[in-house]
Structure formats: C-alpha cells, structure tokens
C-alpha atoms as a PDB file:
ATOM      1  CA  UNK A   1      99.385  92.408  98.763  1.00  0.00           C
ATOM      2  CA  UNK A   2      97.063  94.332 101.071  1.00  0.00           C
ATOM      3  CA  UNK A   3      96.294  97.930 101.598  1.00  0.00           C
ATOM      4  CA  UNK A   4      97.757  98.897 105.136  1.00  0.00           C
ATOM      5  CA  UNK A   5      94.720 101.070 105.947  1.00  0.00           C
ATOM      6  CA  UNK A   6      94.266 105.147 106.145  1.00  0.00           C
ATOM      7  CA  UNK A   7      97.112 106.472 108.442  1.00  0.00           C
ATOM      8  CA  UNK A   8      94.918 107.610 110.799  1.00  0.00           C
ATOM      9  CA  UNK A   9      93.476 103.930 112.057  1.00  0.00           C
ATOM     10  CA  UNK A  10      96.314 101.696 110.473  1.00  0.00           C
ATOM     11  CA  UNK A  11      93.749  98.630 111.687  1.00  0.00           C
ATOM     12  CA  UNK A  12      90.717  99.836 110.172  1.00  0.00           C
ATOM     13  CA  UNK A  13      90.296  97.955 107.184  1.00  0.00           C
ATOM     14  CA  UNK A  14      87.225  96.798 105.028  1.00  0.00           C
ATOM     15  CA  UNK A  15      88.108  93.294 105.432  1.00  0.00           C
ATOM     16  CA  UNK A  16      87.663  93.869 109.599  1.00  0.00           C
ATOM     17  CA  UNK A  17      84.438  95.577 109.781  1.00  0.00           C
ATOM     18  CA  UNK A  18      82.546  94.558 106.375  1.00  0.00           C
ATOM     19  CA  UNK A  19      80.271  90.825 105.882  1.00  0.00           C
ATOM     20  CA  UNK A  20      81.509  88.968 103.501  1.00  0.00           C
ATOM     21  CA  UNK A  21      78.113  89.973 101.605  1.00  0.00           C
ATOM     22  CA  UNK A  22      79.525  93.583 101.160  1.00  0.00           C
ATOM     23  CA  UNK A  23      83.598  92.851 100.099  1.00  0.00           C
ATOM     24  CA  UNK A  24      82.272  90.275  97.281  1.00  0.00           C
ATOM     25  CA  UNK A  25      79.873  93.067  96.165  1.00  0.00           C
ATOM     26  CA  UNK A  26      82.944  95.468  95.885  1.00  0.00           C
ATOM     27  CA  UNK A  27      80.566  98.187  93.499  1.00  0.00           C
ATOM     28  CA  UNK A  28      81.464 101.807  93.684  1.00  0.00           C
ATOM     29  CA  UNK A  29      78.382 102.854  96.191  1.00  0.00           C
ATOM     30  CA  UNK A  30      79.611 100.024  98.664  1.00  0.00           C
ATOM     31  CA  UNK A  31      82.828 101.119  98.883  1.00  0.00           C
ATOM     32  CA  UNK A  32      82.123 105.075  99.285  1.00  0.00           C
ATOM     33  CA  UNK A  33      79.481 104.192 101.967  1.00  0.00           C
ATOM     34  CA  UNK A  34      82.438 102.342 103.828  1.00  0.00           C
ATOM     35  CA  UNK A  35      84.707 105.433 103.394  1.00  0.00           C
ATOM     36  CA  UNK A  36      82.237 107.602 104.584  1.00  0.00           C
ATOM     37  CA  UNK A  37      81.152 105.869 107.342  1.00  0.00           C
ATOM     38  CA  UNK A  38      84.595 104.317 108.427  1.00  0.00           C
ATOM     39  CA  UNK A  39      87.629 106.989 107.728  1.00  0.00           C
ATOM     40  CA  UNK A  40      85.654 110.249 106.994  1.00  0.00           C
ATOM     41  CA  UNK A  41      83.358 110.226 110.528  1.00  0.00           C
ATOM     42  CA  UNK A  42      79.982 110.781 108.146  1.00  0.00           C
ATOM     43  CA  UNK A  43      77.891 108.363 108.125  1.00  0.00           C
ATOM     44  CA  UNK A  44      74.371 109.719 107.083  1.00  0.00           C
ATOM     45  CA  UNK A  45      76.239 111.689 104.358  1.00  0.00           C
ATOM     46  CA  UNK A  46      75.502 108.839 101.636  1.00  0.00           C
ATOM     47  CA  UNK A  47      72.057 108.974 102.256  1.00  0.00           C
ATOM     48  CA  UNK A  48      72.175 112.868 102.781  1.00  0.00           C
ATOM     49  CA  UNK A  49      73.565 113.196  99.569  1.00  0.00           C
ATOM     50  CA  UNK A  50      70.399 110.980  98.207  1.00  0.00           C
ATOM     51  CA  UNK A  51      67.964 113.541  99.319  1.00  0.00           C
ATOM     52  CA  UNK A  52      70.193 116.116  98.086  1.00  0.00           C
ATOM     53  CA  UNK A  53      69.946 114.647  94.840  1.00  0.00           C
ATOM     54  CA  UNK A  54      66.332 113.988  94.625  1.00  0.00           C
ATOM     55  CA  UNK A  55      65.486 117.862  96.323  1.00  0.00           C
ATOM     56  CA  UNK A  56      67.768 118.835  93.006  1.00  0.00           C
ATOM     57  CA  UNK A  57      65.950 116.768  90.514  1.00  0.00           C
ATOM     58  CA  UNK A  58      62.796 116.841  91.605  1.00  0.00           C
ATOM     59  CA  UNK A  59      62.263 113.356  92.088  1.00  0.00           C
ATOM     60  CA  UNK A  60      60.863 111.094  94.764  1.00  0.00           C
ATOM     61  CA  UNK A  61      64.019 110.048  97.287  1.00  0.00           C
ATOM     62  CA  UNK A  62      63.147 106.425  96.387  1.00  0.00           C
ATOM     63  CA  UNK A  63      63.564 107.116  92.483  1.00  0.00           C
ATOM     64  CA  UNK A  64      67.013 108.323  93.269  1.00  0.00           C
ATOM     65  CA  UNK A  65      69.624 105.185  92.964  1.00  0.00           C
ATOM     66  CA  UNK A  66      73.165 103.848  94.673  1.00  0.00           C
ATOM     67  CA  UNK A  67      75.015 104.985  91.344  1.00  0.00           C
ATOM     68  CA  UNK A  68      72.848 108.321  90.996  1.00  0.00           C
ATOM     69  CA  UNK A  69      75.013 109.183  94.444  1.00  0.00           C
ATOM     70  CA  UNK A  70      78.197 108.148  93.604  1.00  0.00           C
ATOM     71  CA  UNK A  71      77.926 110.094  90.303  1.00  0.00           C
ATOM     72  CA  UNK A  72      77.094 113.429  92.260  1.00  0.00           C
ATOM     73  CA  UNK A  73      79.756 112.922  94.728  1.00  0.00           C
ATOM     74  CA  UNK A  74      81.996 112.246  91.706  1.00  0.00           C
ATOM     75  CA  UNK A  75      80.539 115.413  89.520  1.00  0.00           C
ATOM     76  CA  UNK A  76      81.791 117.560  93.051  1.00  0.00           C
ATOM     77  CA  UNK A  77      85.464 116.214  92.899  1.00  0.00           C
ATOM     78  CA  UNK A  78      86.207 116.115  89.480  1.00  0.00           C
ATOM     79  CA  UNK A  79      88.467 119.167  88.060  1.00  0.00           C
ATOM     80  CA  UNK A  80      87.181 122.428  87.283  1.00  0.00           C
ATOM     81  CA  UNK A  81      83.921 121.688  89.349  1.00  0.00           C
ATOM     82  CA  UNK A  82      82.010 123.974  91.067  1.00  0.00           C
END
C-alpha cells in the first residue's frame, strides 16, 4: 500500500516530485529535506539549520554533515527538550 499524502495536498507525494536518484536513497536527511521543502513551506530551513549547527559548534559550515542536521532537528523534538 501507499501513503495517501499530508491532508493538506492529498497529491503531493514523494514519488511525484522526487528523481528516482532521491526515493532509492530513502536516508533520513533526504526525506526531512522533502518534508521541509514540500508540506512544511521551508525550504532553506535544512540548510539554515546547518549554519545553525556549525555557528553552535564552532565549526566550518562545510564540516557540518546531512546526519549532523537531522540529529539537531531530532534533539529539538524529542521529549523533555528544550
């Protein structure tokens, strides 16, 4: 079975807008880039959230990997976070 899509855009759906490069990939970064961009209207926040993470740390933007993101935006939805 297939997921229907967000309520919102019932016909907005990975498999429509994605290449084929990006659904075999399928990694968590991939996928929160495509929610971001697609159903939540923000698509610079991925990469916003890269310099975030770097400004934070310290580090060069470029030092700051896909899963380095995904774990901060993780960190700011998990229970009992800040």
């Amino acid at each position: 079975s297939s997921h229907p899509g967000v309520y919102w855009a019932p016909n907005l759906k990975p498999s429509n807008v994605c290449t084929n490069d990006e659904l075999q990939l399928n990694d968590a970064a991939t996928r929160l880039k495509w929610i971001l961009q697609h159903t939540m209207g923000a698509p610079r926040a991925f990469e916003n959230r890269r310099q975030e993470v770097a400004l934070l740390s310290g580090s060069p933007v470029e030092s700051v990997d896909d899963n380095a993101v995904v774990e901060s935006f993780r960190a700011c939805v998990e229970a009992g976070s800040d």
